[in-house]
N, C-alpha and C. Protein backbone atom coordinates (compact mmCIF):
# COMPACT_ATOMS: atom_id res chain seq x y z
N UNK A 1 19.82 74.59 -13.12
CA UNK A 1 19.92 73.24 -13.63
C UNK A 1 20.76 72.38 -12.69
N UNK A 2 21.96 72.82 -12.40
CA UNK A 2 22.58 71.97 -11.12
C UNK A 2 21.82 71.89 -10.06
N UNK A 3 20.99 72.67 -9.56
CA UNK A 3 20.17 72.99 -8.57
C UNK A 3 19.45 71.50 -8.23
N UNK A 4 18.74 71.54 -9.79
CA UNK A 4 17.86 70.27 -10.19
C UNK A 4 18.49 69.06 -9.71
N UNK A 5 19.82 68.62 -10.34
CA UNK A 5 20.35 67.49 -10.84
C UNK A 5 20.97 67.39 -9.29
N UNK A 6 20.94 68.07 -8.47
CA UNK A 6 21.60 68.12 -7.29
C UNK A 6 20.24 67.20 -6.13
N UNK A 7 19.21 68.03 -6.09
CA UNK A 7 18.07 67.71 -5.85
C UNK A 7 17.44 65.82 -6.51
N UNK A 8 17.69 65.96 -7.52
CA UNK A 8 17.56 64.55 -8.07
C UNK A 8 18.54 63.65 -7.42
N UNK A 9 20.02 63.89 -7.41
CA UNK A 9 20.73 63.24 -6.65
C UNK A 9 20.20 62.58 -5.29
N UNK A 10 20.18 63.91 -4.49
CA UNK A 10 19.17 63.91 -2.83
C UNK A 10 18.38 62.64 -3.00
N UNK A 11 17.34 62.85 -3.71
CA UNK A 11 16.13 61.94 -3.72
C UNK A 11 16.23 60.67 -3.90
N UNK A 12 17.26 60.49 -4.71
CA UNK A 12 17.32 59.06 -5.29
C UNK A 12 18.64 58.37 -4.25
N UNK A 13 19.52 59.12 -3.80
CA UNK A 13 20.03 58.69 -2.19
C UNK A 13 18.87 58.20 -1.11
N UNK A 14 17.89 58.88 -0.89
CA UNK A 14 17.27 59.08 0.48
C UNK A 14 15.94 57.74 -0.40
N UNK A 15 15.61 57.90 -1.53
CA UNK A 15 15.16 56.19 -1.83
C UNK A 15 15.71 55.35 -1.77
N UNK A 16 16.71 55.85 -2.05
CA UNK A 16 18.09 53.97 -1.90
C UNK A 16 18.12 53.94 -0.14
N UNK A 17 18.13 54.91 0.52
CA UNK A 17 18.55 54.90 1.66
C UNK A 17 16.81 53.61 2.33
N UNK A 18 16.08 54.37 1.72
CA UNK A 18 14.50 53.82 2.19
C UNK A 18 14.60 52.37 2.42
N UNK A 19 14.92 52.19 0.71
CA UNK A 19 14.98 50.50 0.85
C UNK A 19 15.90 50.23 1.32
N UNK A 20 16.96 50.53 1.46
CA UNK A 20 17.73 49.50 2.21
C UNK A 20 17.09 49.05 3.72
N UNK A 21 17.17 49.78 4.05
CA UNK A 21 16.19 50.23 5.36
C UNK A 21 14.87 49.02 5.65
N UNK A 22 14.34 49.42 4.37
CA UNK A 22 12.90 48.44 3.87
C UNK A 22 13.69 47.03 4.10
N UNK A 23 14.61 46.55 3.57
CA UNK A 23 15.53 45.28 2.98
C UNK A 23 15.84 45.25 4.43
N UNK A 24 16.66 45.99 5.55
CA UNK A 24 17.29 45.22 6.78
C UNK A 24 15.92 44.92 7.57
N UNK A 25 14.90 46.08 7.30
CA UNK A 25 14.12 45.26 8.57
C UNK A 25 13.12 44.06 8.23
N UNK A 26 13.14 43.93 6.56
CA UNK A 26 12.34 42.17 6.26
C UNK A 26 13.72 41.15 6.71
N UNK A 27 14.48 41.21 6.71
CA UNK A 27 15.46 40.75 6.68
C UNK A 27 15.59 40.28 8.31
N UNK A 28 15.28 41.14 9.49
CA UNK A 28 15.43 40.83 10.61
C UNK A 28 14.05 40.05 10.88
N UNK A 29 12.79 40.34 10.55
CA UNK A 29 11.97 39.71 10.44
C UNK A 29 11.90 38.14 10.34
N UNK A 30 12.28 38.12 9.14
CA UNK A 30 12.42 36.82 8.33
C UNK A 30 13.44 35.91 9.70
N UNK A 31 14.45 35.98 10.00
CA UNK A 31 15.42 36.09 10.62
C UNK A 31 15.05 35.43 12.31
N UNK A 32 14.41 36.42 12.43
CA UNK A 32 13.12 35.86 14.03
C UNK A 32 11.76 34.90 13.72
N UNK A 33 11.25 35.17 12.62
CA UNK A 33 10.88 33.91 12.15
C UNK A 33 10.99 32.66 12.49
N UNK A 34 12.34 32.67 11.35
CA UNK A 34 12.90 31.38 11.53
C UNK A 34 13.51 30.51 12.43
N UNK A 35 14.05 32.03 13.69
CA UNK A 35 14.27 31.64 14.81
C UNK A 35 13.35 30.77 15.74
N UNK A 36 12.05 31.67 15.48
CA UNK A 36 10.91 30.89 16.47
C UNK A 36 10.77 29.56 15.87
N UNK A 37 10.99 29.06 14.08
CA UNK A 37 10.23 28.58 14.22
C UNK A 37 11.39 27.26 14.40
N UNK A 38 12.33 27.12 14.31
CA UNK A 38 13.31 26.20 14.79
C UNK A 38 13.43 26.15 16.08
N UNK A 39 12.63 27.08 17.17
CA UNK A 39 12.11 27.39 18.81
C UNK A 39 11.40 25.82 18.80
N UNK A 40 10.40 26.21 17.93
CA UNK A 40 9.39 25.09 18.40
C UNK A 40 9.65 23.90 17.56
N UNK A 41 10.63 23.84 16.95
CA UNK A 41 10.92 22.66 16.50
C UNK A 41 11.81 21.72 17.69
N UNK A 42 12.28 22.49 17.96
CA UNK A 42 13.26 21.70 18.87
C UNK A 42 12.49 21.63 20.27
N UNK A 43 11.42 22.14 20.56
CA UNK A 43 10.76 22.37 21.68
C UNK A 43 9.39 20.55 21.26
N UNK A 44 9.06 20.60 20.16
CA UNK A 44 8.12 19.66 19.69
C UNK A 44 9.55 18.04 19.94
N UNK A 45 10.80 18.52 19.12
CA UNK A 45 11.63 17.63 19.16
C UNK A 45 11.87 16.90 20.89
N UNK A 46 12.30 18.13 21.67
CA UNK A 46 12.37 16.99 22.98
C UNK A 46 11.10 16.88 23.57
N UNK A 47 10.20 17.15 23.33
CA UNK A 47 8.60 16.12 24.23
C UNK A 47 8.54 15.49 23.46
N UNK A 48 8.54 15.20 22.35
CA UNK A 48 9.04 13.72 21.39
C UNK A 48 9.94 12.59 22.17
N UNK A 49 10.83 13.14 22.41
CA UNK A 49 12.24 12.28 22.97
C UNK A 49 11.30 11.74 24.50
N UNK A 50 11.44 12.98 24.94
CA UNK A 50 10.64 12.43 26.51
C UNK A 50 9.42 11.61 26.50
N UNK A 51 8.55 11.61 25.40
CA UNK A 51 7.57 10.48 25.56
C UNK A 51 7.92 9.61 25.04
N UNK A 52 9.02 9.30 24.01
CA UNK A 52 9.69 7.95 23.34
C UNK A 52 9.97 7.35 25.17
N UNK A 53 11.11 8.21 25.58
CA UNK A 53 11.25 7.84 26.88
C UNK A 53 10.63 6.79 27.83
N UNK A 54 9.42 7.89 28.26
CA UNK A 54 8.65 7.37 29.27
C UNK A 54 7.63 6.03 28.57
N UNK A 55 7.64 6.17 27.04
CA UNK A 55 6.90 4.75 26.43
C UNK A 55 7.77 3.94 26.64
N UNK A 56 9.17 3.74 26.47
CA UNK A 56 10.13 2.54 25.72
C UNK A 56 11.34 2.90 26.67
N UNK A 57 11.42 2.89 27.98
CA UNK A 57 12.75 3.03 28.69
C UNK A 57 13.86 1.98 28.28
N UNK A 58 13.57 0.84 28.38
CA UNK A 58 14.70 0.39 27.82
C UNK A 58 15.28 -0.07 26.45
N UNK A 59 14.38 0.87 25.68
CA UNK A 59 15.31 0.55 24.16
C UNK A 59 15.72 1.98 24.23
N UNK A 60 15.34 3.09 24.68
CA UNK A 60 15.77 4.14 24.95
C UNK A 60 17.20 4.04 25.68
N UNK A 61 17.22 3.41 27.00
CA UNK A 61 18.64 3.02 26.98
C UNK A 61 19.70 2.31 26.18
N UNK A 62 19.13 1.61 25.85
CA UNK A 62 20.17 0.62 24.33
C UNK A 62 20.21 1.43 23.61
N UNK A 63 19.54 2.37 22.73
CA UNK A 63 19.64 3.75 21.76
C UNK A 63 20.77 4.42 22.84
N UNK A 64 20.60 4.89 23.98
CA UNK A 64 21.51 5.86 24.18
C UNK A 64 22.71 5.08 25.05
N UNK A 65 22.80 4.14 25.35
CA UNK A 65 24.45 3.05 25.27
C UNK A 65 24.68 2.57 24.20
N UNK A 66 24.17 2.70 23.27
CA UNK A 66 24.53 2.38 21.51
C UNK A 66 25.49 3.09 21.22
N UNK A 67 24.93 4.74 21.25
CA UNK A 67 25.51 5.89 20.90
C UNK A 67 26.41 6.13 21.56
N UNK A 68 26.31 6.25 22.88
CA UNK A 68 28.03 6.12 23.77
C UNK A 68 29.34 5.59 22.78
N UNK A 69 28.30 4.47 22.97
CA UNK A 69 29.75 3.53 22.50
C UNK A 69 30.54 3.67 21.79
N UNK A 70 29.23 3.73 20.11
CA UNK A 70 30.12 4.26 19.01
C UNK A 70 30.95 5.36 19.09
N UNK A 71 30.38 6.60 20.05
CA UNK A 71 31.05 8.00 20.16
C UNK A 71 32.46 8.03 20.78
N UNK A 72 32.39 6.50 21.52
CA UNK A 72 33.76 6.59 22.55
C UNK A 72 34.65 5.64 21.31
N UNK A 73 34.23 5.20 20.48
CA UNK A 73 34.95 4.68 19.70
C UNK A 73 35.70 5.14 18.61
N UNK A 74 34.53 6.29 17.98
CA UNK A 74 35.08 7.33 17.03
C UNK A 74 36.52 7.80 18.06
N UNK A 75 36.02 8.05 18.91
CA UNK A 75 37.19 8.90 19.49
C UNK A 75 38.32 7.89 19.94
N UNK A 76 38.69 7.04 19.96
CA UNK A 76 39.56 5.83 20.42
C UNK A 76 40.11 5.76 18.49
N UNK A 77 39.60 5.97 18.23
CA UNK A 77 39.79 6.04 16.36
C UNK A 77 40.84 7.05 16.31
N UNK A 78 40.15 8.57 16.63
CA UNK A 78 40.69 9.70 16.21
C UNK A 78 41.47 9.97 16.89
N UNK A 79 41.76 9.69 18.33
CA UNK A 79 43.06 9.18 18.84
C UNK A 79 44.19 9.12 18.96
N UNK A 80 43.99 7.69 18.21
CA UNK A 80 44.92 6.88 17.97
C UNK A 80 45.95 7.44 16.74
N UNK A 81 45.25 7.30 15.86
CA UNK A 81 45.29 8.40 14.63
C UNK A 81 46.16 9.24 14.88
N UNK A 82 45.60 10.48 15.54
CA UNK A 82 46.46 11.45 15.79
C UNK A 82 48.22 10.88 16.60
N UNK A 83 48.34 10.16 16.95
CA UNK A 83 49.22 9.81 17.96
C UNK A 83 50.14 9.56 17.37
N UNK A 84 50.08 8.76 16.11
CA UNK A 84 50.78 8.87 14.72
C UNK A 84 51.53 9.21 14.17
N UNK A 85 50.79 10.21 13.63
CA UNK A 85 50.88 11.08 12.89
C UNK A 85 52.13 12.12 13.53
């Protein structure tokens, strides 16, 4: 009877062991997936950018001396701020 219950033990380890097993490798799956598919998102994202580009160069520059600016400003903000403090 221990023999049994020993044996039952075994089995129901080495199933738990299965799935887990089962569980890490959907898990890495899923994982590379999502990797690729945020690959080609960001891959679709800049030939987006680059043909905004090559359509609209100079509002493309005003978009990206816009953004300067504000960015050098945040930071002339956070700064200052700190200097403060």
């Amino acid at each position: 009877m221990t023999k049994d219950l020993s044996n039952q033990i075994i089995d129901q380890a080495a199933q738990s062991a299965d799935q887990a097993i089962g569980a890490a490798h959907r898990g890495v799956a899923a994982l590379r997936q999502g990797t690729q598919q945020l690959a080609d998102r960001a891959q679709h994202a800049g030939d987006a950018t680059v043909t905004y580009i090559k359509d609209e160069p100079v509002k493309a520059m005003l978009i990206a001396a816009t953004a300067g600016a504000v960015l050098m400003a945040l930071v002339g903000l956070l700064t200052r701020s700190n200097h403060r403090h």
